[in-house]
Protein backbone atom coordinates (compact mmCIF):
# COMPACT_ATOMS: atom_id res chain seq x y z
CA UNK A 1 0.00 0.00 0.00
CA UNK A 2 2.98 2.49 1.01
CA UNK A 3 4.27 1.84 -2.86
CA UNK A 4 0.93 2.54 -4.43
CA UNK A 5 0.47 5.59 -2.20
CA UNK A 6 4.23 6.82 -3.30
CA UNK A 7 3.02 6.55 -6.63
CA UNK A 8 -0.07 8.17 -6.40
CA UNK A 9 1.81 10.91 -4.71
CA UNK A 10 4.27 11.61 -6.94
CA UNK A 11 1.79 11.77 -10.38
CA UNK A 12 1.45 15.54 -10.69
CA UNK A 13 3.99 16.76 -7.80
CA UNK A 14 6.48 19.16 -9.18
CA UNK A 15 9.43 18.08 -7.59
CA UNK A 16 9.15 14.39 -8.68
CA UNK A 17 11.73 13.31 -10.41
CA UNK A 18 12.47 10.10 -12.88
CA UNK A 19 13.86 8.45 -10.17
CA UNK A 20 11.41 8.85 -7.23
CA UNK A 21 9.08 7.12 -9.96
CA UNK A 22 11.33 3.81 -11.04
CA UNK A 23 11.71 3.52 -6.85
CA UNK A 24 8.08 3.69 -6.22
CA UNK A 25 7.21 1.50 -8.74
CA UNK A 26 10.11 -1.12 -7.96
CA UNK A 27 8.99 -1.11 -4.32
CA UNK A 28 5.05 -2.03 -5.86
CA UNK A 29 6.46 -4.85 -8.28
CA UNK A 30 8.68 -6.27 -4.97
CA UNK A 31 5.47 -6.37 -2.99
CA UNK A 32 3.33 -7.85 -5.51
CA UNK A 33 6.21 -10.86 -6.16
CA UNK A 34 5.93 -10.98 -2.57
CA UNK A 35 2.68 -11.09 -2.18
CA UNK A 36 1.63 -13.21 -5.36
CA UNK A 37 4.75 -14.96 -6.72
CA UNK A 38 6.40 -16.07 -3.98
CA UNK A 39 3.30 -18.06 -2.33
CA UNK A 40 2.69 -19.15 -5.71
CA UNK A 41 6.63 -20.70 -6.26
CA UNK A 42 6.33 -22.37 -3.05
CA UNK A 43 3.01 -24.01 -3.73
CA UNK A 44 4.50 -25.33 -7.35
CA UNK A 45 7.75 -25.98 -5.11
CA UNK A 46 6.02 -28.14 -2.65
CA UNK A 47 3.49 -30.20 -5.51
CA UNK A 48 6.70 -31.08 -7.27
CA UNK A 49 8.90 -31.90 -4.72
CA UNK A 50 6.00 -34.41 -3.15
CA UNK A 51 5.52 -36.04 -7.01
CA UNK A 52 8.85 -36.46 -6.78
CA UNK A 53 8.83 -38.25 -3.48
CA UNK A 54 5.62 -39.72 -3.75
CA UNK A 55 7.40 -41.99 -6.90
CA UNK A 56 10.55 -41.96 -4.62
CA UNK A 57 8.53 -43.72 -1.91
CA UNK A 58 6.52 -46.12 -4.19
CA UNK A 59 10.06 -47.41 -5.71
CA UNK A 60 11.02 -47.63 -2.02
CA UNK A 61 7.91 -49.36 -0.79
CA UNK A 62 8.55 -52.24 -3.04
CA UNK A 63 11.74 -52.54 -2.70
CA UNK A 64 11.85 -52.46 0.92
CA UNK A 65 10.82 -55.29 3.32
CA UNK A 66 9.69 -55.04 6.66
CA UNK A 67 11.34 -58.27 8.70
CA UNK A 68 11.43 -59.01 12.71
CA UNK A 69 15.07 -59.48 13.77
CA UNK A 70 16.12 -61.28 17.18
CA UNK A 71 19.29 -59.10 19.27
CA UNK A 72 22.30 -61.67 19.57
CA UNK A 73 24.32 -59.49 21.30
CA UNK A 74 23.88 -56.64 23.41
CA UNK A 75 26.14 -53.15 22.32
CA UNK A 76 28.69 -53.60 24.75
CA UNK A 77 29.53 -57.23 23.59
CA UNK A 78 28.97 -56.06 19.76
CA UNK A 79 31.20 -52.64 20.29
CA UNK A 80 33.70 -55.30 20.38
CA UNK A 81 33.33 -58.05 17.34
CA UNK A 82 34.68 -57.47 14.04
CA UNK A 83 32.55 -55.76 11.63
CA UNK A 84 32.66 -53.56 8.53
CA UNK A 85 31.26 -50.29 7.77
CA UNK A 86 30.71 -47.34 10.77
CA UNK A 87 31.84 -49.02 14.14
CA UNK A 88 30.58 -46.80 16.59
CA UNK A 89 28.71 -48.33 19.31
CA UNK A 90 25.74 -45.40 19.34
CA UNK A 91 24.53 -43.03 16.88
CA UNK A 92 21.69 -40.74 18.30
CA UNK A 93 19.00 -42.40 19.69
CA UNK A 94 19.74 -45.81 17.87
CA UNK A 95 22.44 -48.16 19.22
CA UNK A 96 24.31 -50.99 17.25
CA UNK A 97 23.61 -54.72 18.01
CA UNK A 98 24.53 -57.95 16.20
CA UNK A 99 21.23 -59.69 15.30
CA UNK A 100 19.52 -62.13 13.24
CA UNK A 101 17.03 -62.19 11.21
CA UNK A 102 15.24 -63.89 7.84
CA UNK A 103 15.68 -62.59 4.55
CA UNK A 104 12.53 -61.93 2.47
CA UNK A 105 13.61 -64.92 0.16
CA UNK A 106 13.70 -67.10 3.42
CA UNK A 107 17.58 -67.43 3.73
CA UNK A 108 19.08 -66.97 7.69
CA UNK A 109 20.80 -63.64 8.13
CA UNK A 110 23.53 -63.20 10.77
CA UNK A 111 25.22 -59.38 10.67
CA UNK A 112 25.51 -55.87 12.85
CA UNK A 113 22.71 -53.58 12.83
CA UNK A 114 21.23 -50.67 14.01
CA UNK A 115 17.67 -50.53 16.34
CA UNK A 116 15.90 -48.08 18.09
CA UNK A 117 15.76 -50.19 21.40
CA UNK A 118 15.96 -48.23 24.41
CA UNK A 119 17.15 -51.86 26.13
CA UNK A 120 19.00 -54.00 23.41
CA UNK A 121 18.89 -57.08 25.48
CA UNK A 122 20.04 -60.40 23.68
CA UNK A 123 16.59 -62.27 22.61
CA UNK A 124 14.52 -58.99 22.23
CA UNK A 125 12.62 -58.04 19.37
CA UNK A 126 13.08 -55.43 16.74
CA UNK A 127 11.83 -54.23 13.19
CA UNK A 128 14.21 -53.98 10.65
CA UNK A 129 14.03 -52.90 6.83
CA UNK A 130 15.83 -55.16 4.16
CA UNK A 131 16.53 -55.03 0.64
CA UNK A 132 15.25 -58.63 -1.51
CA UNK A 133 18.77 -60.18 -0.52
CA UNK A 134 18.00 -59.50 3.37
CA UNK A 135 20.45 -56.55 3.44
CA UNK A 136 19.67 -53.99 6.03
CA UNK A 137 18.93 -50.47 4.33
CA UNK A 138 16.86 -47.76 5.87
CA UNK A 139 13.29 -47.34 6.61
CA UNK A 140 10.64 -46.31 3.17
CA UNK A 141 9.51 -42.78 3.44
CA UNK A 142 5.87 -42.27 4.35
CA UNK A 143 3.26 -40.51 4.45
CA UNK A 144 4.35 -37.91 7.23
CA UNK A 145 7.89 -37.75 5.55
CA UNK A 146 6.44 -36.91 2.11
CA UNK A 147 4.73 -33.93 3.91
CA UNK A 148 6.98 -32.44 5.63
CA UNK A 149 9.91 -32.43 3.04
CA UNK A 150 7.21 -31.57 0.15
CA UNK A 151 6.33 -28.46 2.89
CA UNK A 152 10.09 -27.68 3.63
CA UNK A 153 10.40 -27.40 -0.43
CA UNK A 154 7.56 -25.41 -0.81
CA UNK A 155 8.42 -22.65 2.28
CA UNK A 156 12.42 -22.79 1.07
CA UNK A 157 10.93 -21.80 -2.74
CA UNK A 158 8.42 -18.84 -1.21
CA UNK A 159 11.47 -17.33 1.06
CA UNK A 160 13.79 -17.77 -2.09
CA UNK A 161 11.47 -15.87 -4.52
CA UNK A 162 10.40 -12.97 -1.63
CA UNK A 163 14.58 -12.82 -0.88
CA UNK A 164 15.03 -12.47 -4.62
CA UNK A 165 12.52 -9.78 -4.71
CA UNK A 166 13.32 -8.09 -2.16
CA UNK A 167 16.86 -8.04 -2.94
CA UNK A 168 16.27 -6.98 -6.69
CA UNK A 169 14.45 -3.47 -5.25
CA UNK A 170 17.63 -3.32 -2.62
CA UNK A 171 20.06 -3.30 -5.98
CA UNK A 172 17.79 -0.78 -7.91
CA UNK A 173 17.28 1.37 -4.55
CA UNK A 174 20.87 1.57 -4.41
CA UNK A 175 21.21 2.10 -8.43
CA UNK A 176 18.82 5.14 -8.43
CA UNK A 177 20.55 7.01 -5.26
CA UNK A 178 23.63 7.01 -7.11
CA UNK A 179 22.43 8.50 -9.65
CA UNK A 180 20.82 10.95 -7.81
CA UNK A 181 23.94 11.85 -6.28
CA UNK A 182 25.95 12.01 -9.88
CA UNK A 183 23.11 14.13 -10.72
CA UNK A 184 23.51 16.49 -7.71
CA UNK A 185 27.07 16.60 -8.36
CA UNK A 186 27.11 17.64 -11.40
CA UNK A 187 24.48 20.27 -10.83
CA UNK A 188 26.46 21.69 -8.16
CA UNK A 189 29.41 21.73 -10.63
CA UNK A 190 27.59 24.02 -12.73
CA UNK A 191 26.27 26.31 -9.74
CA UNK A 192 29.44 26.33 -7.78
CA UNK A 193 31.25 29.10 -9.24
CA UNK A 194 28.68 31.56 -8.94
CA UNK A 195 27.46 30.71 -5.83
CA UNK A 196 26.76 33.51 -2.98
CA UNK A 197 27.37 35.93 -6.03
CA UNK A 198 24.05 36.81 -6.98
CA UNK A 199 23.23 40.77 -6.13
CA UNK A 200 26.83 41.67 -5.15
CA UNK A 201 27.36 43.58 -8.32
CA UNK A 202 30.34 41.32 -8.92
């Protein structure tokens, strides 16, 4: 509203200049890409990104398999075996166990693992996500993953787009006062000589 006032104002006011124009109407076009654009990027953002993952997750989904898998060894025991890949006994909130557990083709699987088990106790009970050969990979996304990244797209493409905006009438802001200022300067090149001068006979 402050833009389309500013440009109302300056219409038929003598002293406008060029310039007070181009920045009134650069602040209007920044607020309407606010306003308009950005909203609309994020919602075209956030519908592509969840496409995206929706086929992501499908793929995933099957796959994927679901299998129960029996602790062997608590982590204090498994901190200790052999093992390839990441060693470390805890990672967040998940701890690392040896386990076992049937392959979705039905052959025995014997190998270190990760589970969310608050007590990792040897003979306890865990869900674990395998590939067809009964390798462990990580869990499908779902439904509450799909939103939340599809909504973290969509608010990262609105904030882009407003930034953009907003930065674009920053750079033209900054254009136009230094042209005002070459313009001042050279006016006051032309003035300077014979000014104080006027009316002194001189």
């Amino acid at each position: 509203m402050g833009a389309m006032r500013g440009i109302w104002r300056w219409r038929h006011n003598p002293l406008r200049r060029t310039t007070d124009l181009v920045e009134a109407w650069a602040a209007l076009a920044a607020l309407l890409l606010i306003a308009v654009a950005a909203p609309l990027a994020g919602v075209l953002a956030g519908s592509a990104a969840h496409d995206s993952l929706s086929r992501t997750a499908r793929q995933q989904h099957a796959a994927r398999h679901r299998v129960t898998a029996t602790v062997l060894k608590d982590p204090a025991v498994s901190a200790q075996l052999p093992a390839t890949g990441d060693r470390t006994p805890q990672r967040g909130n998940r701890q690392r166990v040896f386990a076992s557990w049937t392959a979705p083709d039905g052959t025995p699987r014997r190998a270190h693992t990760w589970t969310s088990l608050r007590a990792p106790l040897p003979g306890r009970h865990f869900t674990l996500w395998t590939d067809t050969r009964g390798r462990p990979v990580g869990r499908p996304l779902d439904t509450g993953d799909l939103t939340l990244q599809a909504g973290l797209a969509g608010v990262g493409a609105a904030l882009l787009t407003a930034a953009i905006a907003e930065a674009a009438r920053r750079m033209t802001i900054r254009h136009l006062m230094r042209l005002r200022f070459e313009r001042l300067d050279r006016a006051w090149e032309r003035a300077g000589p014979d000014w104080g001068r006027t009316g002194t006979g001189s």
